[in-house]
N, C-alpha and C. Protein backbone atom coordinates (compact mmCIF):
# COMPACT_ATOMS: atom_id res chain seq x y z
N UNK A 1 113.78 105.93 27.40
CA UNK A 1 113.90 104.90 26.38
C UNK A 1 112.56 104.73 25.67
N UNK A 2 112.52 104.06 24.38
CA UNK A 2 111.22 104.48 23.90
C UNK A 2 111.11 102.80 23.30
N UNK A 3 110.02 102.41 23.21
CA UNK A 3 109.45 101.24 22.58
C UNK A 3 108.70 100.70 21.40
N UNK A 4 108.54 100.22 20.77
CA UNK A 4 107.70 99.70 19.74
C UNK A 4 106.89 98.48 19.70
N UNK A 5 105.60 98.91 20.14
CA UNK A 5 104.78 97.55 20.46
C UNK A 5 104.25 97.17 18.81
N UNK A 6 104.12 96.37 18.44
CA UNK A 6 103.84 95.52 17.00
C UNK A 6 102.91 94.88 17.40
N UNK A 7 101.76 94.38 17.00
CA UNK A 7 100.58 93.59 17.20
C UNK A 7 100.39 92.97 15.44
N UNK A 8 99.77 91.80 15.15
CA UNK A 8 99.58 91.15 13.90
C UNK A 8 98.30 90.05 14.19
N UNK A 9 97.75 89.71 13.02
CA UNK A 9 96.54 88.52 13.17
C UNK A 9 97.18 87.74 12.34
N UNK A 10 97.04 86.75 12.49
CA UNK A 10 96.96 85.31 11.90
C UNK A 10 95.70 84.06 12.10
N UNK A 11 95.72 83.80 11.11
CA UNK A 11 94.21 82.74 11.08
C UNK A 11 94.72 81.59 11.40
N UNK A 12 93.88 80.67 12.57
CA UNK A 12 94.09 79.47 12.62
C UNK A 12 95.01 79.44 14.37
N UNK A 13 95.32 78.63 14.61
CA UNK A 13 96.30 78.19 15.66
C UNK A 13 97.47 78.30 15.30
N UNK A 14 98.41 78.93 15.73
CA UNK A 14 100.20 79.31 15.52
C UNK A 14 100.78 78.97 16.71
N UNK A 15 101.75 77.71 15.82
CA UNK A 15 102.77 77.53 17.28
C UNK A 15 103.91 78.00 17.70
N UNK A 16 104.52 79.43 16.90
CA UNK A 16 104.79 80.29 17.53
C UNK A 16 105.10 81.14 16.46
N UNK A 17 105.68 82.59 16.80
CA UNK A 17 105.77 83.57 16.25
C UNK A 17 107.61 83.69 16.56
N UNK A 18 108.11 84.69 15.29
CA UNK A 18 109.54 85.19 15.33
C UNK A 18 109.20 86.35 14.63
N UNK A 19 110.17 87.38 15.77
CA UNK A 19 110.58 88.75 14.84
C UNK A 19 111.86 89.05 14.12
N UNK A 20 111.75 89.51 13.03
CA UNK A 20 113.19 90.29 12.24
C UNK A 20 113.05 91.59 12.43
N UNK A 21 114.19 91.97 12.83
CA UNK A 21 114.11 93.64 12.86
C UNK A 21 115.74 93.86 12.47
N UNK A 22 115.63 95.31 11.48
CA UNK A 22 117.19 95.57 10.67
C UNK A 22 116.69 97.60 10.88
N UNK A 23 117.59 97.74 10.44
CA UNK A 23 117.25 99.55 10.40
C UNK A 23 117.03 99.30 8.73
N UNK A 24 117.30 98.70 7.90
CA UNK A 24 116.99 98.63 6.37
C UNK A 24 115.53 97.69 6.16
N UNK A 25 115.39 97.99 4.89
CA UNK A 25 114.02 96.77 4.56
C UNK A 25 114.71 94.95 4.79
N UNK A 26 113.88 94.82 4.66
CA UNK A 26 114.02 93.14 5.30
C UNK A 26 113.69 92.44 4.05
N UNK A 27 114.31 91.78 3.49
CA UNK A 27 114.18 90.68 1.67
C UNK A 27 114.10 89.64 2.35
N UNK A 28 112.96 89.07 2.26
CA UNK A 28 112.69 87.62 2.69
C UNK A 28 113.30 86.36 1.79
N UNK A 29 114.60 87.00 1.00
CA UNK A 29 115.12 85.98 -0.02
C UNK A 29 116.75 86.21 1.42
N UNK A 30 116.95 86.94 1.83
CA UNK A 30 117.67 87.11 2.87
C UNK A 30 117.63 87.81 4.25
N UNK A 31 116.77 86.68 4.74
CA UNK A 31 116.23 87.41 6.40
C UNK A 31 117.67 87.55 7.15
N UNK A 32 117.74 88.31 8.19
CA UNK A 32 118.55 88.14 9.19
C UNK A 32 118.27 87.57 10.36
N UNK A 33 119.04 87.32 10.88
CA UNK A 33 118.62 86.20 12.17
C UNK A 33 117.96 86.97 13.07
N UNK A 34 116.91 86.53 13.36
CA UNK A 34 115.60 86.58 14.02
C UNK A 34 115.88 87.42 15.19
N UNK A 35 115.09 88.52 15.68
CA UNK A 35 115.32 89.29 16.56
C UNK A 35 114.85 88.70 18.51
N UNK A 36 113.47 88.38 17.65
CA UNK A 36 112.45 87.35 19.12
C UNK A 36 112.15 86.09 18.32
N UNK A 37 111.71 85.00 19.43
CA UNK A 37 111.92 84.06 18.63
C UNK A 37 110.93 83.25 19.84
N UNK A 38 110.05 82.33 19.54
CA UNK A 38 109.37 81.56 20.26
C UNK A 38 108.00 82.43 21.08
N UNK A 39 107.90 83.27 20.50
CA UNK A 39 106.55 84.26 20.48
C UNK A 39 105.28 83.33 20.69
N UNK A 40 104.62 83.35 21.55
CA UNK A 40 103.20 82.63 21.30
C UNK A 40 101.77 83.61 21.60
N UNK A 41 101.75 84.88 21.60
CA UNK A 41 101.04 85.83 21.60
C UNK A 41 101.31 86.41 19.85
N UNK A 42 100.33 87.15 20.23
CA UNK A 42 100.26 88.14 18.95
C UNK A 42 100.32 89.50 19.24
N UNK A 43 101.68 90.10 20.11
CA UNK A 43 101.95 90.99 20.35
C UNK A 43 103.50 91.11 21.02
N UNK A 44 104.49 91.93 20.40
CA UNK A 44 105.08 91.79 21.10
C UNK A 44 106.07 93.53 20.95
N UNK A 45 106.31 93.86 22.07
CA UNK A 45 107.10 94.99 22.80
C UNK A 45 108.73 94.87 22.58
N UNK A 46 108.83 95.82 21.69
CA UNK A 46 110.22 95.77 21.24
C UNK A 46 111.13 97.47 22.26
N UNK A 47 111.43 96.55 23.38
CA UNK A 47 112.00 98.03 23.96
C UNK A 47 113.11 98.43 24.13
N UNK A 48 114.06 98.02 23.20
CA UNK A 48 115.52 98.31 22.56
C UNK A 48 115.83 98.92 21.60
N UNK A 49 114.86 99.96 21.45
CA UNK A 49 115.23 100.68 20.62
C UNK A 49 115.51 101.71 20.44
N UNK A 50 116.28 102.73 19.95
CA UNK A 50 116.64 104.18 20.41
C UNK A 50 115.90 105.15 19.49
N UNK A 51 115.22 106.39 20.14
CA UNK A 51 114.37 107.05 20.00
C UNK A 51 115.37 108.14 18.45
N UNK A 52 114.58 107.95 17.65
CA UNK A 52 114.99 109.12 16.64
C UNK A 52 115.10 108.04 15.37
N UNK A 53 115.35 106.86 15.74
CA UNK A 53 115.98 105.54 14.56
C UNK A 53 114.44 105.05 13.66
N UNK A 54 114.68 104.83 12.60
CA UNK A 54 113.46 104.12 12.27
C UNK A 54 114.23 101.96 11.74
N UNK A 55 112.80 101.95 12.51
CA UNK A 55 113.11 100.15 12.10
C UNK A 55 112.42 99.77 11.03
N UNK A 56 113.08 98.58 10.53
CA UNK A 56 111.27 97.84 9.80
C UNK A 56 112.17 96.39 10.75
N UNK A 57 110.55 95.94 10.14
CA UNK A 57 110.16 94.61 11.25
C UNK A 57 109.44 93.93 10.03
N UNK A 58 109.15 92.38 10.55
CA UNK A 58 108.83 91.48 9.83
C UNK A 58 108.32 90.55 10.80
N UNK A 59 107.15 90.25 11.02
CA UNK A 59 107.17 88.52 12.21
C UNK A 59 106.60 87.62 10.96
N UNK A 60 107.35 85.98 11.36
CA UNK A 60 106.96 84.90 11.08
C UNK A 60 105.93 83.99 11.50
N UNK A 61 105.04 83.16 11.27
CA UNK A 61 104.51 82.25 12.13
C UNK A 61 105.03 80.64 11.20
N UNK A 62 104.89 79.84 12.76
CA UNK A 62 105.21 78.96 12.11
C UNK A 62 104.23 78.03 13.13
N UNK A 63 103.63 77.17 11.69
CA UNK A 63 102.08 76.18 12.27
C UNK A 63 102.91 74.75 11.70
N UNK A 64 102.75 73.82 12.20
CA UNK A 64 103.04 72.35 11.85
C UNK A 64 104.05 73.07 10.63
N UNK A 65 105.56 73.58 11.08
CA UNK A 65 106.72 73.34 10.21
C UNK A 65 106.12 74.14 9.51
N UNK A 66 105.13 74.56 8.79
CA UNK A 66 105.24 75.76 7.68
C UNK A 66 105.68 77.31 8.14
N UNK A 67 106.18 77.85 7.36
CA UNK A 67 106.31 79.12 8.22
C UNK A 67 105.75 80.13 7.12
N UNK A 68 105.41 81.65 7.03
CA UNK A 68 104.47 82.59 6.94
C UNK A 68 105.24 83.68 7.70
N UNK A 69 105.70 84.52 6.12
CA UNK A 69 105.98 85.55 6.76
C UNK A 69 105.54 87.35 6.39
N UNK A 70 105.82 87.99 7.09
CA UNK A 70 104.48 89.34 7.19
C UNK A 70 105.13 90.43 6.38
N UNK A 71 104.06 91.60 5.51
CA UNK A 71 105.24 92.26 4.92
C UNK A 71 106.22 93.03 5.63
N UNK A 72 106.82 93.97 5.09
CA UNK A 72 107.82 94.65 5.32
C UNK A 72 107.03 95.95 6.34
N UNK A 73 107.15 96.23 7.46
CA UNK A 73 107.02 97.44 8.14
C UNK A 73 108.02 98.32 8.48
N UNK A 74 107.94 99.63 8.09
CA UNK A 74 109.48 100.81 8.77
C UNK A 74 108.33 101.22 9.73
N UNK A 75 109.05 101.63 11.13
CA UNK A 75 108.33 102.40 12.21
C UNK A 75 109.41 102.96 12.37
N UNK A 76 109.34 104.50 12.46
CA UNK A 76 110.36 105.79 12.98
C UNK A 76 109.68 106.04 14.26
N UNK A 77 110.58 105.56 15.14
CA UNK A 77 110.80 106.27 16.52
C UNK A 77 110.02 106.91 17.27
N UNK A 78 110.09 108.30 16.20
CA UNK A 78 109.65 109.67 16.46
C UNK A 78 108.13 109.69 16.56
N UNK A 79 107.69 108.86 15.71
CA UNK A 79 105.96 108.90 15.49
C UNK A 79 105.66 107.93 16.92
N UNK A 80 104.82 107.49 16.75
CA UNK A 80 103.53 106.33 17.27
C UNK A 80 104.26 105.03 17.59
N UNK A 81 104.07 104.00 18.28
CA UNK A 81 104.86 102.71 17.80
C UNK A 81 103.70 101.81 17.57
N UNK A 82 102.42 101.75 17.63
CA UNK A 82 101.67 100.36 17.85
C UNK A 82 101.28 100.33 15.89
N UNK A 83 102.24 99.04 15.66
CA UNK A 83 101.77 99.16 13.80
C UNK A 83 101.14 97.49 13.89
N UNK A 84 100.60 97.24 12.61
CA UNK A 84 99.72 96.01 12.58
C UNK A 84 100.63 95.10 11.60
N UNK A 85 101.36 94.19 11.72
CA UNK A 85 102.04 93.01 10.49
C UNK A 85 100.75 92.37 9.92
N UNK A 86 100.49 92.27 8.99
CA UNK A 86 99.61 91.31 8.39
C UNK A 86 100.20 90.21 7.52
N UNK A 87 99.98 88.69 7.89
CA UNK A 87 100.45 87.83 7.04
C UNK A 87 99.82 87.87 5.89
N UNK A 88 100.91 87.44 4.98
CA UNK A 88 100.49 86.90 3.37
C UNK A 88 99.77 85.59 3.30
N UNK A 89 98.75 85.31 2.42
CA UNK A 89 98.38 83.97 2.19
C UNK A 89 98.97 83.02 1.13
């Protein structure tokens, strides 16, 4: 079985993190329901995933009710898994 570890920075204190993950791009005008959810690291191991597939991913943070979300990442399988989300300001 093969995995995809995701790591991201965010500035400041975050009271928690959520992932989206779709096999298509992710439109933040229509997320899908959240893959992980209550994240309080800045890393997280996605090991449901089947080797050959490519994902994209998206994590949220959310600080006092605002939420912040990261661009669009595809990771294929086949390559590497450790990619970096960077939030928007």
């Amino acid at each position: 079985m093969s995995s995809i570890n995701l790591t991201w920075s965010a500035d400041g204190q975050i009271d928690s993190y959520s992932i989206y993950r779709s096999e298509y791009f992710i439109d933040t005008a229509n997320l899908p329901t959240a893959f992980a959810t209550g994240i309080t690291s800045k890393s997280y191991s996605d090991a449901t995933v089947i080797q050959g597939k490519t994902y994209c991913y998206r994590a949220e943070s959310v600080k006092n009710s605002v939420k912040k979300i990261s661009q669009n990442v595809a990771i294929d399988t086949v390559l590497t898994a450790n990619e970096l989300l960077i939030f928007a300001d």
